[in-house]
C-alpha atoms as a PDB file:
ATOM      1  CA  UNK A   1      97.729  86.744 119.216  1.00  0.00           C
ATOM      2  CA  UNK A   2     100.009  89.777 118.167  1.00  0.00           C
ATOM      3  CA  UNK A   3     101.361  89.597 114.422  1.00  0.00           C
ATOM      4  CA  UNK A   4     104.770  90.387 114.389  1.00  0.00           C
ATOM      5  CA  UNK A   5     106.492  91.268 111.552  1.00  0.00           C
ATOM      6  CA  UNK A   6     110.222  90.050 110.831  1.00  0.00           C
ATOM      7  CA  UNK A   7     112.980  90.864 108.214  1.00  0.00           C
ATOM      8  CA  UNK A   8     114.696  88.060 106.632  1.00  0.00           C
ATOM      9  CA  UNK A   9     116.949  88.431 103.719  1.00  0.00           C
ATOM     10  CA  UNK A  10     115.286  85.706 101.436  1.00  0.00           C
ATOM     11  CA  UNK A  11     116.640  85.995  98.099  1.00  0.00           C
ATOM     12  CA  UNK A  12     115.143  82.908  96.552  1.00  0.00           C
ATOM     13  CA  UNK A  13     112.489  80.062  96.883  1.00  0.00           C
ATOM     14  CA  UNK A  14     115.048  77.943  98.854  1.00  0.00           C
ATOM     15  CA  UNK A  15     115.542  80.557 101.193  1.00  0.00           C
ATOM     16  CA  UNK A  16     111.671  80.756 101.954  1.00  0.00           C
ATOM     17  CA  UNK A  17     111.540  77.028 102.605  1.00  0.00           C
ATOM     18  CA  UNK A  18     114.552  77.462 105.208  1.00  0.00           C
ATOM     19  CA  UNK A  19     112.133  79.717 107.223  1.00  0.00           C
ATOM     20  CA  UNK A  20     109.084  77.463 106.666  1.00  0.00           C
ATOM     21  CA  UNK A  21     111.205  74.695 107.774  1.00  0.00           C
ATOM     22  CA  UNK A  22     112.704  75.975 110.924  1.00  0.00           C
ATOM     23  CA  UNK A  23     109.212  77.600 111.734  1.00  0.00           C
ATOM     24  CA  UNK A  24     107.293  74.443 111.639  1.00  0.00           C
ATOM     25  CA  UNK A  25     110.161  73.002 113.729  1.00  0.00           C
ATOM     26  CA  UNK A  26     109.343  75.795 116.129  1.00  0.00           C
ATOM     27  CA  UNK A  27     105.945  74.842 116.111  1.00  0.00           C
ATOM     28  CA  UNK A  28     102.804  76.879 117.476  1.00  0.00           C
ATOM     29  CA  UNK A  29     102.947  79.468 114.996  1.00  0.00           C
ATOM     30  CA  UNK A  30     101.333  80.601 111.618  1.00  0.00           C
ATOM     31  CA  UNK A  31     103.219  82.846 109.411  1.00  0.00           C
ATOM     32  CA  UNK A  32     102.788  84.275 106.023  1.00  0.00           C
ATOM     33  CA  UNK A  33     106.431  84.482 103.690  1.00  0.00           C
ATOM     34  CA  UNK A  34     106.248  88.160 101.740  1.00  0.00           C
ATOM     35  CA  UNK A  35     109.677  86.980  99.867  1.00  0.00           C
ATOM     36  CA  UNK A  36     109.690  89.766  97.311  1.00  0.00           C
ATOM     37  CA  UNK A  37     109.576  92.451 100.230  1.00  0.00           C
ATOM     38  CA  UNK A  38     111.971  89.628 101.848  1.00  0.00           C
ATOM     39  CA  UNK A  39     109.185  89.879 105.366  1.00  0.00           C
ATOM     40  CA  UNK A  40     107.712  87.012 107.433  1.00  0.00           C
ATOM     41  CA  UNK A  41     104.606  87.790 109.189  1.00  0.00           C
ATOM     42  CA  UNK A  42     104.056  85.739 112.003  1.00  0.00           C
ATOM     43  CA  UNK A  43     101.029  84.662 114.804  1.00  0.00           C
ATOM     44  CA  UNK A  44     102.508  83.183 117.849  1.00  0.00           C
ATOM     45  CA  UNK A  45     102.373  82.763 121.324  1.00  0.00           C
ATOM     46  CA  UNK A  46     106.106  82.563 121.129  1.00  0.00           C
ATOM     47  CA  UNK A  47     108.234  85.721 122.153  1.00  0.00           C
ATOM     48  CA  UNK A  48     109.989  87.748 119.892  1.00  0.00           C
ATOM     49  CA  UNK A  49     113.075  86.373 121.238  1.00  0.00           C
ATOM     50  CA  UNK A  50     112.569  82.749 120.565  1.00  0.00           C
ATOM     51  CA  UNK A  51     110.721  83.751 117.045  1.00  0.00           C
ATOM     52  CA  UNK A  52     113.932  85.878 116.158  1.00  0.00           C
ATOM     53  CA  UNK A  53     116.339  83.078 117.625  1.00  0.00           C
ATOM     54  CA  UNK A  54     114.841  80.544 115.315  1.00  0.00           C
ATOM     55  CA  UNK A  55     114.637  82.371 112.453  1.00  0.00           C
ATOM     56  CA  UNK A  56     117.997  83.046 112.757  1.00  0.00           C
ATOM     57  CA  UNK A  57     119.105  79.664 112.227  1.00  0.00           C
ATOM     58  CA  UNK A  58     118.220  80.069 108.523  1.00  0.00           C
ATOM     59  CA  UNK A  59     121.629  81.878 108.576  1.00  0.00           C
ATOM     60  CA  UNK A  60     119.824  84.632 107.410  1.00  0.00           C
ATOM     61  CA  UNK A  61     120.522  88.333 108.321  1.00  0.00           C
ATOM     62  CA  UNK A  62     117.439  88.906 110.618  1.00  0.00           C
ATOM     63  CA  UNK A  63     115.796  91.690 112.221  1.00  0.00           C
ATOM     64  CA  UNK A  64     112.298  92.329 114.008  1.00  0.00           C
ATOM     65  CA  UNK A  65     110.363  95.355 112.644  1.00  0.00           C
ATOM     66  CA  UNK A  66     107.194  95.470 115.123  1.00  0.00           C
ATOM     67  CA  UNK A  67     104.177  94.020 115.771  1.00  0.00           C
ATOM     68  CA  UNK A  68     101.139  93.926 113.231  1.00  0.00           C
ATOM     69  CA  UNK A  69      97.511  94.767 114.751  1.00  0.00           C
ATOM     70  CA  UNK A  70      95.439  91.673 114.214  1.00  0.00           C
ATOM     71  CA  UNK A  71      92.813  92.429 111.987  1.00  0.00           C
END
């Protein structure tokens, strides 16, 4: 899978559980939450449409900064 690598302007703990939850909703992925650098790494066979669609529905200003080589 290709890591990609989102922006999400998490500002608290609560804010990091909005993108676990709608993730997990999502389903098929694995992410990591970075909230002091406010990122969300993700592995998914979801596009980066659908992955940026959903974690826009934290209400959170969102953006897509590239994709990660796997290590």
């Amino acid at each position: 899978f290709q890591k990609h690598e989102f922006f999400v302007d998490m500002t608290c703990e609560g804010c990091s559980k909005a993108v676990t939850r709608v993730l997990d909703r999502l389903g098929g992925v694995q992410f990591d939450i970075d909230l002091p650098n406010k990122k969300v790494f993700i592995d998914s066979e979801h596009n980066v449409d659908t992955l940026l669609e959903t974690l826009k529905k934290t209400g959170k200003n969102t953006s897509y900064l590239g994709e990660k080589s796997a290590q």
